[in-house]
Protein backbone atom coordinates (compact mmCIF):
# COMPACT_ATOMS: atom_id res chain seq x y z
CA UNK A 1 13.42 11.32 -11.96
CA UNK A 2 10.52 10.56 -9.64
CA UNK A 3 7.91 13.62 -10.02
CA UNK A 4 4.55 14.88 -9.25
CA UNK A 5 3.19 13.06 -12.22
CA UNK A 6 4.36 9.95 -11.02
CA UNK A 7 2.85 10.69 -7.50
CA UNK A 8 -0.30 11.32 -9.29
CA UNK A 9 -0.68 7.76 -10.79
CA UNK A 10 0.24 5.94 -7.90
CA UNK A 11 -2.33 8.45 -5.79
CA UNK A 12 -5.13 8.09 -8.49
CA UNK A 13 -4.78 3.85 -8.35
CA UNK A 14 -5.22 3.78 -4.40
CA UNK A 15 -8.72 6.00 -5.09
CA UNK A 16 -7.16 9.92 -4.11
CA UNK A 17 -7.40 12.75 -6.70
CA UNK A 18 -3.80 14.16 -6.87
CA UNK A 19 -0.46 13.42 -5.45
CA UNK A 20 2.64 14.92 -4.68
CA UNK A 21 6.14 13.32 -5.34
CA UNK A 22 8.26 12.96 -1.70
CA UNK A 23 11.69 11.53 -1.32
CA UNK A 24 11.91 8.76 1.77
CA UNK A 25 15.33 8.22 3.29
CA UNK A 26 16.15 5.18 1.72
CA UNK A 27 15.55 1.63 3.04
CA UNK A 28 18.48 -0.66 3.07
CA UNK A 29 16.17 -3.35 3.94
CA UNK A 30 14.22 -3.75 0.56
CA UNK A 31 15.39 -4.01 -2.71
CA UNK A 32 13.97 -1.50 -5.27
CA UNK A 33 12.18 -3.18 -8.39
CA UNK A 34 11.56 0.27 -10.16
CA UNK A 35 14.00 2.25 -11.61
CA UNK A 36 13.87 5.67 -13.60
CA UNK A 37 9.62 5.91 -13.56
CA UNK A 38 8.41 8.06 -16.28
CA UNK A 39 4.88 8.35 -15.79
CA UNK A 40 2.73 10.62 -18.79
CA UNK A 41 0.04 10.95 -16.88
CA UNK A 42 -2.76 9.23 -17.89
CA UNK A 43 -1.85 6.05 -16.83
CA UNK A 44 -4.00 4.04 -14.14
CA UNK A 45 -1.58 2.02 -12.28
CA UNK A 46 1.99 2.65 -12.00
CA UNK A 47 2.82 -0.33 -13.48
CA UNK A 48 1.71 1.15 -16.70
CA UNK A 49 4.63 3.71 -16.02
CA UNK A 50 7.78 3.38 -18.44
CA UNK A 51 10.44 2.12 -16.12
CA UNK A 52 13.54 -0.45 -15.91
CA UNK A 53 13.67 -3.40 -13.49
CA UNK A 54 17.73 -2.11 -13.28
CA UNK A 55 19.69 0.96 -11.93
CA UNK A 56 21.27 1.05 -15.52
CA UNK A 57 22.42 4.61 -14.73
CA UNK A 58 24.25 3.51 -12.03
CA UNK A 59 22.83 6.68 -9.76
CA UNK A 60 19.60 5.49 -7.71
CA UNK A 61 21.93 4.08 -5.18
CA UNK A 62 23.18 7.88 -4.30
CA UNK A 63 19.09 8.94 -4.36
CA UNK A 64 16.41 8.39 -1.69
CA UNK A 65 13.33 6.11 -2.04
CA UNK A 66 10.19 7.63 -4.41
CA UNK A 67 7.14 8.35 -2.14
CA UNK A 68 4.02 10.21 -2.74
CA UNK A 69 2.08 12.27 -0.53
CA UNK A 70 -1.56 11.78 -1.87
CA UNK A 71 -4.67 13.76 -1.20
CA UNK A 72 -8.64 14.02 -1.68
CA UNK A 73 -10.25 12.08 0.09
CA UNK A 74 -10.66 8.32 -1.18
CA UNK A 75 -13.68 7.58 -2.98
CA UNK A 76 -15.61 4.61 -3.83
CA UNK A 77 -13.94 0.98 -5.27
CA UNK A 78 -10.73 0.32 -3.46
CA UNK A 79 -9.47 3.37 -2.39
CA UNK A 80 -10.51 3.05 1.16
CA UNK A 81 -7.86 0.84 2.30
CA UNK A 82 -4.60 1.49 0.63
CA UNK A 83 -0.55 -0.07 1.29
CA UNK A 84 1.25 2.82 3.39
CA UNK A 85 4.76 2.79 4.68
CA UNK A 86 6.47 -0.37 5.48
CA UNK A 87 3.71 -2.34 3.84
CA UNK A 88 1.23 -1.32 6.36
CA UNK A 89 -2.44 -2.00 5.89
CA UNK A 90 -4.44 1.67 6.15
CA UNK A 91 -8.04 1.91 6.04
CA UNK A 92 -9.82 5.46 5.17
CA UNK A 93 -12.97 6.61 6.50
CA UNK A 94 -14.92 9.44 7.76
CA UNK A 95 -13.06 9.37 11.06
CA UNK A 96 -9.61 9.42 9.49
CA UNK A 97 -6.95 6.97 8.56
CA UNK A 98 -6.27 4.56 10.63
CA UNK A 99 -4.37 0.75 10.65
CA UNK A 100 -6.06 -2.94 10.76
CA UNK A 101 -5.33 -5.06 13.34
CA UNK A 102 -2.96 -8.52 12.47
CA UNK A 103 -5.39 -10.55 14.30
CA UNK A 104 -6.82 -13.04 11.35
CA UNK A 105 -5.00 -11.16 8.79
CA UNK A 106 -3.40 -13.69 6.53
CA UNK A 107 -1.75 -14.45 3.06
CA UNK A 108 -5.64 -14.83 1.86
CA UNK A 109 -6.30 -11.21 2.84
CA UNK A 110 -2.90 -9.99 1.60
CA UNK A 111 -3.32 -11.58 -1.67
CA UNK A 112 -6.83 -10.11 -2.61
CA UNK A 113 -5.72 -6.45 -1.11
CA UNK A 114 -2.44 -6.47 -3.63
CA UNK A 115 -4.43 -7.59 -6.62
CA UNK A 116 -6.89 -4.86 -5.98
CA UNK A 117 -3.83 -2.55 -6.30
CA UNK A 118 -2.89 -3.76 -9.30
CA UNK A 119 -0.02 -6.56 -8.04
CA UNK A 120 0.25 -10.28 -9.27
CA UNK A 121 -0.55 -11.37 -5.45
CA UNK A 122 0.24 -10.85 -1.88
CA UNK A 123 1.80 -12.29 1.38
CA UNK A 124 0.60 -11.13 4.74
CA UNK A 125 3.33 -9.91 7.34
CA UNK A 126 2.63 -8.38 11.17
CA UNK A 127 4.15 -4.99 12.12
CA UNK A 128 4.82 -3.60 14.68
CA UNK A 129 1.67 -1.64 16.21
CA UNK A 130 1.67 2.29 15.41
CA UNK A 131 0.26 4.44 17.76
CA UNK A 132 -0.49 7.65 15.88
CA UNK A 133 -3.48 5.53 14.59
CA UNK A 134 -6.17 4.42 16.01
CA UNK A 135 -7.49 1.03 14.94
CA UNK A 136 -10.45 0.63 12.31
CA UNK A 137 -10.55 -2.69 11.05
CA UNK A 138 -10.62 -6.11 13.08
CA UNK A 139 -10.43 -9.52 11.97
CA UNK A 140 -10.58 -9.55 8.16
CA UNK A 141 -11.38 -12.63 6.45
CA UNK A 142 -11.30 -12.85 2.70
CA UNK A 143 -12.11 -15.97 1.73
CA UNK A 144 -9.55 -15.24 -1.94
CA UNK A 145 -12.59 -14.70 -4.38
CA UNK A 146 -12.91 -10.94 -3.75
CA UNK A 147 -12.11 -8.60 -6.09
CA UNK A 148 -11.72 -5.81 -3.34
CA UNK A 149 -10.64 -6.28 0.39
CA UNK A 150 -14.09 -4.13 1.33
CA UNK A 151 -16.12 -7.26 -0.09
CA UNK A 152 -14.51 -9.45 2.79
CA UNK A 153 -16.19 -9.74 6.07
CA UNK A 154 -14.75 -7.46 9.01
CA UNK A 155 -15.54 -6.18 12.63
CA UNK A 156 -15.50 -2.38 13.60
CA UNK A 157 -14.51 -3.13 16.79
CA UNK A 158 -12.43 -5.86 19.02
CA UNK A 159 -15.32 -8.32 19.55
CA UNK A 160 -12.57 -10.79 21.06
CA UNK A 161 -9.83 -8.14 22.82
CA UNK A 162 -7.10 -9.84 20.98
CA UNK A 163 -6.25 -7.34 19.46
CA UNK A 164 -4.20 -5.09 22.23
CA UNK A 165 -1.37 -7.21 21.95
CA UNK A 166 -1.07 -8.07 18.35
CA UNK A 167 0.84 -5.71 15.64
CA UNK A 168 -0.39 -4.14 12.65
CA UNK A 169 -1.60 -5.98 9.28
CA UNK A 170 0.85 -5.26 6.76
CA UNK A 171 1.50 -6.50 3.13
CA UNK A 172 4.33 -7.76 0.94
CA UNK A 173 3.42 -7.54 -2.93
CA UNK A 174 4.25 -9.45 -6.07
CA UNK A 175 4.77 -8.26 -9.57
CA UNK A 176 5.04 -10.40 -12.30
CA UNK A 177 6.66 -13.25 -10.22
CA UNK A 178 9.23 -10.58 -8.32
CA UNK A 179 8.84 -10.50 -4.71
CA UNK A 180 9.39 -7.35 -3.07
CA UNK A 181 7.81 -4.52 -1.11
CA UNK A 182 5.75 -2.17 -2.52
CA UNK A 183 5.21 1.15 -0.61
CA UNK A 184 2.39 3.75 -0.74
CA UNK A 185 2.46 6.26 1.88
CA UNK A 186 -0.80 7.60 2.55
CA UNK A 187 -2.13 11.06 4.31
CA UNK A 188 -2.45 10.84 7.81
């Protein structure tokens, strides 16, 4: 059963100090590719976490999606931009949280933000803008060599005013050759 221990891996990987396990009404539009997580504690990615790649207990599909509410601020390494709901790009800084604009962001980008969470590699997607943030990165361009997204050149602010009409950067993540979506909701 998905648990504040749980939370606390997944929170400690994106860079926060604790976390605290939520339940999300459940998504009929991904698939789940974690069943049963059992998380001791002291691992460093959730992928470390005991779990099954199959609902062998027959019962997630009566449950709602795992989901962590994570806090402390970010610090240092990679936890300033993190994977929030829907696969949407977040960035963390002293002004808040706030999303990265789609403009530029490509499978390049994706890939070297899901390896630095601890994924196989990543595919870009564009979401639909959200309004209850405010807009902190433009125009990211990895160029796939990074280890982190930070070490990839970016603008602080819409040098080009493309960015008005063009949705939010967002992610889709790979394990271990299984595509899927892989969620972290962030504070905001």
């Amino acid at each position: 059963m998905w648990d504040d221990v749980d939370a606390d891996v997944v929170c400690r990987q994106m860079g926060f100090a604790t976390g605290t396990a939520t339940l999300l009404p459940q998504d009929p539009v991904f698939t789940r590719m974690f069943y049963d997580v059992s998380c001791k504690g002291n691992e460093t990615e959730i992928q470390s976490c005991h779990s099954y790649d199959y609902d062998f207990s027959l019962v997630c599909s009566m449950f709602e999606d795992a989901g962590v509410s994570c806090s402390g601020m970010p610090s240092g390494g990679h936890s300033d931009v993190t994977i929030g709901s829907g696969g949407r790009v977040l960035a963390h800084d002293v002004n808040g949280t706030g999303t990265v604009c789609g403009d530029q962001w490509d499978d390049i980008d994706a890939d070297v933000l899901c390896r630095q969470m601890g994924f196989a590699s990543g595919t870009a997607t564009i979401l639909p803008r959200d309004y209850m943030f405010n807009r902190h990165i433009f125009n990211v361009r990895c160029l796939g060599n990074e280890t982190q997204v930070q070490e990839c050149p970016v603008d602080k602010t819409d040098m080009f005013g493309s960015c008005s009409s063009i949705g939010d950067a967002g992610v889709s993540c790979v394990q271990n050759g299984t595509a899927g979506l892989y969620n972290f909701e962030a504070p905001h």
